[in-house]
C-alpha atoms as a PDB file:
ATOM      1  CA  UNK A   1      -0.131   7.459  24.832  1.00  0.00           C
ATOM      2  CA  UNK A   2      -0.060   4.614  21.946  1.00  0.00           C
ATOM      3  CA  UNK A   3      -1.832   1.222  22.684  1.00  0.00           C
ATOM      4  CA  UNK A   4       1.703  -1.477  22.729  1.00  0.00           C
ATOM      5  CA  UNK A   5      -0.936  -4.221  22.119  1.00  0.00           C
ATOM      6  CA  UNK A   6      -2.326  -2.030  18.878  1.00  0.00           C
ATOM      7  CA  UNK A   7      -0.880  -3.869  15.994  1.00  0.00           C
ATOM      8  CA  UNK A   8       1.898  -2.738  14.121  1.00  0.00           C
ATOM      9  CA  UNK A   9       1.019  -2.069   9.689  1.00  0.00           C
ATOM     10  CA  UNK A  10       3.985  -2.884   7.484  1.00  0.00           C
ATOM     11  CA  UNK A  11       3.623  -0.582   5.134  1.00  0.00           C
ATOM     12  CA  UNK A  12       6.074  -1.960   3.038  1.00  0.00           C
ATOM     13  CA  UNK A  13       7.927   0.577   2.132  1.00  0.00           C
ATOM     14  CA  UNK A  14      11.156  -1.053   0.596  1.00  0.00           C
ATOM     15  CA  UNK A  15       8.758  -2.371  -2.101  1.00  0.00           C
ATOM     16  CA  UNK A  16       6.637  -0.836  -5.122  1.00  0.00           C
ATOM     17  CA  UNK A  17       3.072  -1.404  -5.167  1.00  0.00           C
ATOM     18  CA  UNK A  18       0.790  -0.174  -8.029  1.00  0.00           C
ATOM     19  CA  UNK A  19      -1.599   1.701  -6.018  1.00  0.00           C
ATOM     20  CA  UNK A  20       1.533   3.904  -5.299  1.00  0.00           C
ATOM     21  CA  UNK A  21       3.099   3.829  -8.847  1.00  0.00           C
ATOM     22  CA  UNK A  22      -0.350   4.929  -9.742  1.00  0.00           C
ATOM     23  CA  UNK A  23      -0.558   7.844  -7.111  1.00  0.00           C
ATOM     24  CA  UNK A  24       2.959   8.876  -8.932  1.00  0.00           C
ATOM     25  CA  UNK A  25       1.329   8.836 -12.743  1.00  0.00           C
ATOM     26  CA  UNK A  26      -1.465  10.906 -11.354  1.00  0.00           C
ATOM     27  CA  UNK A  27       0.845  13.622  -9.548  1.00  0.00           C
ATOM     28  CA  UNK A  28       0.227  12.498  -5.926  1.00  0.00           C
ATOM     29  CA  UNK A  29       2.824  13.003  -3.264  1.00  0.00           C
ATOM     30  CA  UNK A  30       2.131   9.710  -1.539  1.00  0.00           C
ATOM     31  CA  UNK A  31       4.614   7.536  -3.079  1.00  0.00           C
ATOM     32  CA  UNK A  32       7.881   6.543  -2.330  1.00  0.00           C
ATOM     33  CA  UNK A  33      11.385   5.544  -3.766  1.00  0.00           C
ATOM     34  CA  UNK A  34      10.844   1.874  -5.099  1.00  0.00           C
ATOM     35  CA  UNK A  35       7.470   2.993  -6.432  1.00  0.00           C
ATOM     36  CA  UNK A  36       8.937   5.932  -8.346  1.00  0.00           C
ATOM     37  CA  UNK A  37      11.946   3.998  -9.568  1.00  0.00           C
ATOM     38  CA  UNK A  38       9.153   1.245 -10.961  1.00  0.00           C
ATOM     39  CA  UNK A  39       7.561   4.071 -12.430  1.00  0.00           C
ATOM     40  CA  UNK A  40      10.224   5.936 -13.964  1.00  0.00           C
ATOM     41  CA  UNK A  41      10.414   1.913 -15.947  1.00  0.00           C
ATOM     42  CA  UNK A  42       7.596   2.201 -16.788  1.00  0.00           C
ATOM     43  CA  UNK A  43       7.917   5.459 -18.343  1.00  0.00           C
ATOM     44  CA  UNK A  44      10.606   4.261 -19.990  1.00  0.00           C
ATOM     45  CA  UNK A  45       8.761   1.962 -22.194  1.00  0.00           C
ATOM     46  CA  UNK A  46       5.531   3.702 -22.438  1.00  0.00           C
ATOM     47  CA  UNK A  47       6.031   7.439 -22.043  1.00  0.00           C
ATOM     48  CA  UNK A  48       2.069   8.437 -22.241  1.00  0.00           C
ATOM     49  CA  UNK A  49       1.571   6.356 -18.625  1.00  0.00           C
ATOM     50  CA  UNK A  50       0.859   9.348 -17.332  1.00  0.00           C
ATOM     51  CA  UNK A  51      -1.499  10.150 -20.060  1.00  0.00           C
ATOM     52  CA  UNK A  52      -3.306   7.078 -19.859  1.00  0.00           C
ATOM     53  CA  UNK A  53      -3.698   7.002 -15.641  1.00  0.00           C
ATOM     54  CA  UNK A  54      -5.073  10.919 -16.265  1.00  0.00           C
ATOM     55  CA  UNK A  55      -7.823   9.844 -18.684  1.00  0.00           C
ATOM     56  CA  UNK A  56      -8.629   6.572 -16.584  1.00  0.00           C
ATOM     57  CA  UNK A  57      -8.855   9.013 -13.581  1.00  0.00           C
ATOM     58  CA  UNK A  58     -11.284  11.457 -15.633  1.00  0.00           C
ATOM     59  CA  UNK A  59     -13.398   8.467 -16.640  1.00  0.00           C
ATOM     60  CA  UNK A  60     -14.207   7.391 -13.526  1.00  0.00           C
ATOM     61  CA  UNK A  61     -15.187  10.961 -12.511  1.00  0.00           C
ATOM     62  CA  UNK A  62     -17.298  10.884 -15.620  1.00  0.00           C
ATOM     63  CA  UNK A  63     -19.004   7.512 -14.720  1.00  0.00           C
ATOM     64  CA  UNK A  64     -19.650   8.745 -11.189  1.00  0.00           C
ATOM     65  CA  UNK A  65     -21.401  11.634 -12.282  1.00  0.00           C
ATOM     66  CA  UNK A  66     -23.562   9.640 -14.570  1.00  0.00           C
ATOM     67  CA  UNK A  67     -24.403   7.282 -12.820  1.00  0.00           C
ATOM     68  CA  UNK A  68     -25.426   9.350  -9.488  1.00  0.00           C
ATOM     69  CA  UNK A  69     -27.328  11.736 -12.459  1.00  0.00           C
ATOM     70  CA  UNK A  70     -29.069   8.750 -13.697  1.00  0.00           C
ATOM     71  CA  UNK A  71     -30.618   7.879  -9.724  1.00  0.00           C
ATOM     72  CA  UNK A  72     -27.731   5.606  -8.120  1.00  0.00           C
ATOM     73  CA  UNK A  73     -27.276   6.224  -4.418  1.00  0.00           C
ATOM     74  CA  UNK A  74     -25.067   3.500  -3.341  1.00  0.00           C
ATOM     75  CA  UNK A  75     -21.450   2.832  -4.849  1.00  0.00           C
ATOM     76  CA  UNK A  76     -18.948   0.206  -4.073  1.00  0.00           C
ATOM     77  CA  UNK A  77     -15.305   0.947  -5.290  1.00  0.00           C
ATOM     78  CA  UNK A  78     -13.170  -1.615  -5.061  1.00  0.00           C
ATOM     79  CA  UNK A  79      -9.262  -1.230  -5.944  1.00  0.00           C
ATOM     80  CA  UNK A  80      -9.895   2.433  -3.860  1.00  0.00           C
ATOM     81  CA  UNK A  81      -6.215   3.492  -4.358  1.00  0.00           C
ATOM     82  CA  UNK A  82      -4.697   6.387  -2.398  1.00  0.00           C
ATOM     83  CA  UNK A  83      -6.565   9.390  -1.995  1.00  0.00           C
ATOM     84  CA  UNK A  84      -6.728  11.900  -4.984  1.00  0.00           C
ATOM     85  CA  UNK A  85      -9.362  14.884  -4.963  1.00  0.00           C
ATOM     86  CA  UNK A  86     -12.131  14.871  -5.941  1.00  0.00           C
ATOM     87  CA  UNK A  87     -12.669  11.213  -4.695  1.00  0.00           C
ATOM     88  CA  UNK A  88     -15.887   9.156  -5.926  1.00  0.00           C
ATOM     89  CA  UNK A  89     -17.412   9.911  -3.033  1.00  0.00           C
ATOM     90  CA  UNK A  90     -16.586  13.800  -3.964  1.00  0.00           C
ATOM     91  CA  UNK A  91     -18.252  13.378  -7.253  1.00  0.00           C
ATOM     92  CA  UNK A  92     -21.227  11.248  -5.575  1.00  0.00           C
ATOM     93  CA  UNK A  93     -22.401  13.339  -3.180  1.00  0.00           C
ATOM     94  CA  UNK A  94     -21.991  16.506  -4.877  1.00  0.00           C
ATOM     95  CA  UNK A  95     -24.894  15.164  -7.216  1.00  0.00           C
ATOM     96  CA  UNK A  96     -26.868  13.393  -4.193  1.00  0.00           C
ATOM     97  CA  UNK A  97     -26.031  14.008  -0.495  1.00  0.00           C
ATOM     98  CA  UNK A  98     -27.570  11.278   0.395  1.00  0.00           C
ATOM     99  CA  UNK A  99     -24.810   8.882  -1.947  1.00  0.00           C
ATOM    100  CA  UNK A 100     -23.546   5.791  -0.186  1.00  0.00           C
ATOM    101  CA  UNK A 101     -20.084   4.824  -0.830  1.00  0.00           C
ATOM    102  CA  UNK A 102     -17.966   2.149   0.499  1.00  0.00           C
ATOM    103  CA  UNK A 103     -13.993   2.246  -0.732  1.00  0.00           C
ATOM    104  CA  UNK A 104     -11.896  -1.229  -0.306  1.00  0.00           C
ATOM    105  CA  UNK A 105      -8.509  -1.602  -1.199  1.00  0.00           C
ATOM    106  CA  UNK A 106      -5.629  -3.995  -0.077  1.00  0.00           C
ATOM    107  CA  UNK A 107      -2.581  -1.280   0.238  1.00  0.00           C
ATOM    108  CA  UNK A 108      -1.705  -0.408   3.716  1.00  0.00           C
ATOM    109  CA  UNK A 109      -0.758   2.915   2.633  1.00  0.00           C
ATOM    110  CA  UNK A 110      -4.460   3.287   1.763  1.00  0.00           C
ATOM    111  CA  UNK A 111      -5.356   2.309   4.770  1.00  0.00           C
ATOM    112  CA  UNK A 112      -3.387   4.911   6.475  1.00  0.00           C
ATOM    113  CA  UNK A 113      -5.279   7.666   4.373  1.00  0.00           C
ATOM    114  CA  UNK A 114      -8.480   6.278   4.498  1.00  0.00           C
ATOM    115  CA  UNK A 115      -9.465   9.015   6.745  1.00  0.00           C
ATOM    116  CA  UNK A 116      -9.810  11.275   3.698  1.00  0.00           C
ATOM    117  CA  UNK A 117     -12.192   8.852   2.371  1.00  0.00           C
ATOM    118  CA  UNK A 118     -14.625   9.226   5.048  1.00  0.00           C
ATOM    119  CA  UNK A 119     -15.511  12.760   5.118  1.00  0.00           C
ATOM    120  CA  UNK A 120     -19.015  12.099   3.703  1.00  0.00           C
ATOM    121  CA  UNK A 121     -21.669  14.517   3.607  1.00  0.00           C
ATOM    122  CA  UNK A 122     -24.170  14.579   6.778  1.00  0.00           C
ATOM    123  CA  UNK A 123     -27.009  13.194   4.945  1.00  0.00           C
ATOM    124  CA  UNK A 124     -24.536  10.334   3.094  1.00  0.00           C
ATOM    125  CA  UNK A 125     -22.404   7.767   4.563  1.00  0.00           C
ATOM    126  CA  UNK A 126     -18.575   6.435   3.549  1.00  0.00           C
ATOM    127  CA  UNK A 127     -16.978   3.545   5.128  1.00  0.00           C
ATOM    128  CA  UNK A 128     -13.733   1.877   3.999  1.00  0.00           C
ATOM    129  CA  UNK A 129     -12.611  -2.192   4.065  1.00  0.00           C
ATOM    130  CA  UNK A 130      -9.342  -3.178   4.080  1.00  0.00           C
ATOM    131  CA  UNK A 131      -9.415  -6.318   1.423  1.00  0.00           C
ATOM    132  CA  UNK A 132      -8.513  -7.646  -1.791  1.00  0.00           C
ATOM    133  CA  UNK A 133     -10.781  -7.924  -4.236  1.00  0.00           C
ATOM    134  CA  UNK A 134      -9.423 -12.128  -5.057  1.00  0.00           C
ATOM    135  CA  UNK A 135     -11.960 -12.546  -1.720  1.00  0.00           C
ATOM    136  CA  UNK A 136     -15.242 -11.140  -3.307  1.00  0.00           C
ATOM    137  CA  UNK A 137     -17.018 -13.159  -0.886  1.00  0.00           C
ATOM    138  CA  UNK A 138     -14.504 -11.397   2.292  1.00  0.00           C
ATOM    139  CA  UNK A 139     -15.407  -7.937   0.801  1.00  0.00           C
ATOM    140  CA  UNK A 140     -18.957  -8.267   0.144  1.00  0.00           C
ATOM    141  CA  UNK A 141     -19.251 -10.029   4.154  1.00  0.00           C
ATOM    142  CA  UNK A 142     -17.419  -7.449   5.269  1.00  0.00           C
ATOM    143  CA  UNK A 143     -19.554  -5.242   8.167  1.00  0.00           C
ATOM    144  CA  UNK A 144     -18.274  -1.607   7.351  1.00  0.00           C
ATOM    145  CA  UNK A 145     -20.074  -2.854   3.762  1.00  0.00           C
ATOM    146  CA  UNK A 146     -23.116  -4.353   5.048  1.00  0.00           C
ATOM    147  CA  UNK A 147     -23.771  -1.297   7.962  1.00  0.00           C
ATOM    148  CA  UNK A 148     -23.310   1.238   4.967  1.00  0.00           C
ATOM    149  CA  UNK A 149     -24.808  -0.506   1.980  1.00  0.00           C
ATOM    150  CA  UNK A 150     -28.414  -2.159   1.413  1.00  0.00           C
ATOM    151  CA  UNK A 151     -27.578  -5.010  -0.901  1.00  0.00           C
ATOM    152  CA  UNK A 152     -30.916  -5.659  -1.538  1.00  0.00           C
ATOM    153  CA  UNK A 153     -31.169  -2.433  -3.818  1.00  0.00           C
ATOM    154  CA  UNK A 154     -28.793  -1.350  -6.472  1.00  0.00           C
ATOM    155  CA  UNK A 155     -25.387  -0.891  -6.065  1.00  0.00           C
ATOM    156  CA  UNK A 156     -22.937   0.969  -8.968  1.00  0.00           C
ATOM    157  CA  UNK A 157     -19.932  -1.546  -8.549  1.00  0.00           C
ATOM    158  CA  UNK A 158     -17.002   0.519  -9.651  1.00  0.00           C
ATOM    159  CA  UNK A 159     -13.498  -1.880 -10.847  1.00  0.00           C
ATOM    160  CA  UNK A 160     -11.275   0.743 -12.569  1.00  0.00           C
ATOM    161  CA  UNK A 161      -8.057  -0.307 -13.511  1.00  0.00           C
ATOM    162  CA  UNK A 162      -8.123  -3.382 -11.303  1.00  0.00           C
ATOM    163  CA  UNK A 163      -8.947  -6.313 -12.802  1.00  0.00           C
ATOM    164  CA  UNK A 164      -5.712  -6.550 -14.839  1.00  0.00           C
ATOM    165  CA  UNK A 165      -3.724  -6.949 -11.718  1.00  0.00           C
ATOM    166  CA  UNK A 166      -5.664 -10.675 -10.924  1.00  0.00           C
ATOM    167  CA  UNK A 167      -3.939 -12.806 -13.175  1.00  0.00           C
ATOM    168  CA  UNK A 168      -6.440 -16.673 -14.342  1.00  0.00           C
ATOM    169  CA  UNK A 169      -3.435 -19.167 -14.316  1.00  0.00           C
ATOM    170  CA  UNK A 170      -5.983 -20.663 -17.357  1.00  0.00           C
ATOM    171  CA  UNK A 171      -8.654 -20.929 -15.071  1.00  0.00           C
ATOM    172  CA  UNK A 172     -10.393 -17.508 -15.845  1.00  0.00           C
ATOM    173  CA  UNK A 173     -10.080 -16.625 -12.406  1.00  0.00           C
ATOM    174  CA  UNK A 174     -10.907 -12.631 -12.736  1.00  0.00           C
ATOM    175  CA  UNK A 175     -14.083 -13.506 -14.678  1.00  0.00           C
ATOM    176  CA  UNK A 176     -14.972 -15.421 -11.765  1.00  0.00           C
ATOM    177  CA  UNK A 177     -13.931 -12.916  -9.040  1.00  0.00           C
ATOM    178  CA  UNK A 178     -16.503 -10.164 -11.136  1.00  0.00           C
ATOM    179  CA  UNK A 179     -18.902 -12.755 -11.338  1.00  0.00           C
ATOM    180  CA  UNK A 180     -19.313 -13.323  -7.699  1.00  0.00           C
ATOM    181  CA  UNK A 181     -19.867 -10.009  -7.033  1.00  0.00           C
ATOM    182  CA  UNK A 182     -22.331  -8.981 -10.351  1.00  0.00           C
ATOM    183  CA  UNK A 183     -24.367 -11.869  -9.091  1.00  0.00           C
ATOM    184  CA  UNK A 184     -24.680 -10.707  -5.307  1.00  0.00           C
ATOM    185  CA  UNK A 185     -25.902  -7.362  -6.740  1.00  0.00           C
ATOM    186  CA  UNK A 186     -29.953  -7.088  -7.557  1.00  0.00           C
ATOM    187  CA  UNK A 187     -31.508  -6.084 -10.876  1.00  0.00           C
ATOM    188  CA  UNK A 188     -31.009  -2.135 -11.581  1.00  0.00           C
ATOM    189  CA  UNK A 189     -27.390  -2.120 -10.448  1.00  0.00           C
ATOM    190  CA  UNK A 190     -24.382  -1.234 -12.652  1.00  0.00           C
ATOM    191  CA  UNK A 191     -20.718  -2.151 -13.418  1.00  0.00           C
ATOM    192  CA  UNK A 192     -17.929   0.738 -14.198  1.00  0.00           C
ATOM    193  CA  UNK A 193     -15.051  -0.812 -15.403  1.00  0.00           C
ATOM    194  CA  UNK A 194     -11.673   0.029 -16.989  1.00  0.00           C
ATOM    195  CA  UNK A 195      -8.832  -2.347 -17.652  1.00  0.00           C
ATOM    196  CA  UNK A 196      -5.364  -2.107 -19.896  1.00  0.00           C
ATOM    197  CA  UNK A 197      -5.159  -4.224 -23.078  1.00  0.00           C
ATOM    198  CA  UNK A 198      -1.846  -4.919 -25.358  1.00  0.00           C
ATOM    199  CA  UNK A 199      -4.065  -4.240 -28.441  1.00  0.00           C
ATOM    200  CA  UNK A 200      -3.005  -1.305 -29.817  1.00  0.00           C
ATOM    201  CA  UNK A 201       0.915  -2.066 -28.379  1.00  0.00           C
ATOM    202  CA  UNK A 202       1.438  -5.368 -27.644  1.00  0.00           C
ATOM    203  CA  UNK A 203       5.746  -4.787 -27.048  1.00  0.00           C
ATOM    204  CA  UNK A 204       5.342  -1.927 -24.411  1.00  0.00           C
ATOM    205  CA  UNK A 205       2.263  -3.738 -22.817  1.00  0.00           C
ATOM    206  CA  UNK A 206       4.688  -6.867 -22.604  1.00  0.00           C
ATOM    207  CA  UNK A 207       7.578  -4.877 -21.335  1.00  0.00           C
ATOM    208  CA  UNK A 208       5.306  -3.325 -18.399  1.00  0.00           C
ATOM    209  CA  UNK A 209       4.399  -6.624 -17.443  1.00  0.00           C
ATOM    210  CA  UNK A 210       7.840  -7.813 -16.922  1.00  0.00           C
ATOM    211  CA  UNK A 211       8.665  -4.033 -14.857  1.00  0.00           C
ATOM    212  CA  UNK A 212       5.981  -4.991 -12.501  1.00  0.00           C
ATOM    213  CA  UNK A 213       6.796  -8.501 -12.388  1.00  0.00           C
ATOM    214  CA  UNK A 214      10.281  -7.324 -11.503  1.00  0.00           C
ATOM    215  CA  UNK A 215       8.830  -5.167  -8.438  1.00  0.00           C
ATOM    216  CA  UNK A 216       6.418  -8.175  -7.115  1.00  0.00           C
ATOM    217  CA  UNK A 217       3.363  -7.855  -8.914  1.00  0.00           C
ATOM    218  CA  UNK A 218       1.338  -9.903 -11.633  1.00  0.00           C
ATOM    219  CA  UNK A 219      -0.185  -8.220 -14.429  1.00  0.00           C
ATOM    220  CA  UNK A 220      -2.606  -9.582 -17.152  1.00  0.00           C
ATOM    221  CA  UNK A 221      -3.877  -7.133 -19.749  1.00  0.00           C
ATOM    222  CA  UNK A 222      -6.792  -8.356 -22.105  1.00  0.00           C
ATOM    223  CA  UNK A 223      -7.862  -8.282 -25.586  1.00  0.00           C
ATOM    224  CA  UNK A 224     -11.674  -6.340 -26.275  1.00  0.00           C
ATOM    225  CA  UNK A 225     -13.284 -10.033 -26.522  1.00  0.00           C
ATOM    226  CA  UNK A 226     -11.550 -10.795 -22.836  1.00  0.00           C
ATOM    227  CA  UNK A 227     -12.975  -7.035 -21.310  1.00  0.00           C
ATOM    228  CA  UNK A 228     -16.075  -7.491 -22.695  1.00  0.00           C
ATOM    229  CA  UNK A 229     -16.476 -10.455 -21.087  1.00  0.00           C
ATOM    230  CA  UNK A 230     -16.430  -9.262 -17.806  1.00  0.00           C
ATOM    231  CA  UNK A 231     -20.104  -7.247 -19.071  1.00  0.00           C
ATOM    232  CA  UNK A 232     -21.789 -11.114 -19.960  1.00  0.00           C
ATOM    233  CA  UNK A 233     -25.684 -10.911 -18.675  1.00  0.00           C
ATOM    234  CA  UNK A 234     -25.367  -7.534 -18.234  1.00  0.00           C
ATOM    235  CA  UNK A 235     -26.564  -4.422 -20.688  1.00  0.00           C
ATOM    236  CA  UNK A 236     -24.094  -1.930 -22.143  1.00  0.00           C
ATOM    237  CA  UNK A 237     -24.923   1.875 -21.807  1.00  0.00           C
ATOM    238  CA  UNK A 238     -23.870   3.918 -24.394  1.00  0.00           C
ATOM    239  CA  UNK A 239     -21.573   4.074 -26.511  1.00  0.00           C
ATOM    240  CA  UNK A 240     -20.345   0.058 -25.200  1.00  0.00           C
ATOM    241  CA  UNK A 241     -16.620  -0.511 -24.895  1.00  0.00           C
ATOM    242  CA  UNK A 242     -14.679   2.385 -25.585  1.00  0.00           C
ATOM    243  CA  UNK A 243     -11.122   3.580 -24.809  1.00  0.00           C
ATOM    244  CA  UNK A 244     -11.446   5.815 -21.680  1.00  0.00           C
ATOM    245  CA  UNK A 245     -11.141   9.263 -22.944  1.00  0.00           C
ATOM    246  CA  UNK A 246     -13.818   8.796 -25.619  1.00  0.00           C
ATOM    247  CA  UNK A 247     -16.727   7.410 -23.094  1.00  0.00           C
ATOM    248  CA  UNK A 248     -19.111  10.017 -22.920  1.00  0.00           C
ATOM    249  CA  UNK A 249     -16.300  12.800 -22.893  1.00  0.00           C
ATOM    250  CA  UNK A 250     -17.314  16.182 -21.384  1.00  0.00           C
ATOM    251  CA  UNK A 251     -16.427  18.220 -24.840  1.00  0.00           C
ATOM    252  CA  UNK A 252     -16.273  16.380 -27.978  1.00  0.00           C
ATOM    253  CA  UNK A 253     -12.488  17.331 -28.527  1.00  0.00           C
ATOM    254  CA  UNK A 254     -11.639  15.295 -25.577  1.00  0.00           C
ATOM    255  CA  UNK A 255     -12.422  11.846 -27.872  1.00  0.00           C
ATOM    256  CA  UNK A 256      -9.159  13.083 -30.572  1.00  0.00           C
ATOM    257  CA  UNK A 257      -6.247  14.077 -28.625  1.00  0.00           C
ATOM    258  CA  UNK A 258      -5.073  10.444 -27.558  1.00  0.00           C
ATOM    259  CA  UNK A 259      -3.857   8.037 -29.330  1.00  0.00           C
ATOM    260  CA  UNK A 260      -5.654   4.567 -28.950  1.00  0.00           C
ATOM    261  CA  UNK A 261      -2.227   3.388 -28.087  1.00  0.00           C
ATOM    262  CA  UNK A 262      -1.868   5.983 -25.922  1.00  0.00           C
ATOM    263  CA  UNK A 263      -4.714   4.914 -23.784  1.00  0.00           C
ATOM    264  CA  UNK A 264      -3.978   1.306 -24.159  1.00  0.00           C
ATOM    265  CA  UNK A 265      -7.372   0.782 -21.939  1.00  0.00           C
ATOM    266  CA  UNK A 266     -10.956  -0.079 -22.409  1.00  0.00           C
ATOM    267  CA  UNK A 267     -13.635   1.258 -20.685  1.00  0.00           C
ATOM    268  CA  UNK A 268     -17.260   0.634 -20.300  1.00  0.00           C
ATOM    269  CA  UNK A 269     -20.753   0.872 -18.060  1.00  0.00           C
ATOM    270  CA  UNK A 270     -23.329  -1.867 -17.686  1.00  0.00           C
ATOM    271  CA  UNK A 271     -26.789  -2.412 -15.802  1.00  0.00           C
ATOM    272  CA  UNK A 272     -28.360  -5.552 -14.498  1.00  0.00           C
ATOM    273  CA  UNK A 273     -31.283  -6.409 -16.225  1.00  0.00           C
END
């Protein structure tokens, strides 16, 4: 029998939201009309979306494994989105069972799935916070993160294809958000990162913004200079900024089959000194 006092999600349904436009791009199955109509605009304008969500995915499966290669045990991913195998903590774990990984995200979709995300090995530990990443200081108070994570060693902060959905208003506000949480992380810790840019196509990047702006949601994309300065204080790994599929790629044919306007995306790791 259901608890009537257990609150009741609105899982908003009736509206698109990018976590589910993005589960679309990628394949998935959990998305629903609004979202694929915002996607299909999308498409519309710039036809390699699908491209460029498919090498964002593979980079962060590519950053996870380095960086769980290279001796990090602790991950916090924060823009989670819905579910798609293998997860981070999939990639994580199958390097060191011991990984710790805590997912947040703000969809309540995600929220409904999360119990896919918690299916950690027995020697490692998943938890997952319900939040938005414009309250860094909510997120990184949160208890599921502080009972799973120990702050006081390093953390691999993951932000992939987030950031350009926090929007400054001329007030540099998503510097500020990263900044919050780089500096509650101690020295050895790293920052994955991947954001959009209008570089290489500033008309389709300008038409997607007005799509999304259509269905509810604010988008910013940013030059190099702007992405880059989401690293400041922080050291670059190899090979620095770099459009997703050429970051470390698995075979060396992986860097030439996409067009930088293809990817329309940036991508890069750092460490805390």
């Amino acid at each position: 029998m259901s608890d009537r006092n257990e609150p009741v999600v609105d899982l908003q349904l009736d509206r698109a939201h990018s976590s589910r436009i993005y589960d679309y791009f990628l394949g998935g199955k959990t998305n629903f009309l609004a979202d694929r109509m915002a996607a299909g605009s999308v498409l519309s304008v710039f036809p390699s979306a699908l491209v460029a969500a498919r090498i964002n995915r593979e980079f962060m499966h590519r950053a996870t494994r380095f960086l769980a290669g290279s001796g990090m045990r602790q991950f916090l991913d924060i823009g989670t989105g819905i579910p798609t195998p293998p997860n981070l903590h999939d990639i994580a774990q199958g390097i060191a069972p011991e990984a710790r990984v805590v997912y947040t995200d703000n969809d309540p979709i995600v929220l409904a799935h999360a119990a896919a995300l918690l299916l950690s090995t027995h020697e490692g530990r998943t938890a997952y916070v319900q939040a938005d990443v414009n309250d860094p200081a909510g997120i990184l108070a949160a208890p599921q993160l502080l009972d799973t994570l120990d702050l006081r060693k390093p953390v691999a902060l993951s932000l992939n294809a987030l950031m350009h959905f926090v929007t400054d208003d001329g007030r540099r506000r998503a510097h500020a958000i990263v900044d919050t949480l780089k500096a509650a992380l101690p020295s050895g810790s790293t920052l994955a990162m991947s954001h959009a840019t209008p570089d290489f196509d500033p008309e389709a990047m300008h038409k997607i913004i007005d799509i999304y702006r259509g269905a509810g949601t604010t988008l910013q994309f940013r030059s190099r200079a702007e992405f880059l300065r989401f690293f400041d204080g922080w050291e670059l790994l190899e090979p620095g900024v770099a459009l997703p599929h050429q970051w470390r790629p698995d075979h060396p044919g992986d860097a030439t089959h996409v067009t930088d306007a293809e990817a329309a995306c940036y991508a890069a790791i750092a460490r805390k000194p």
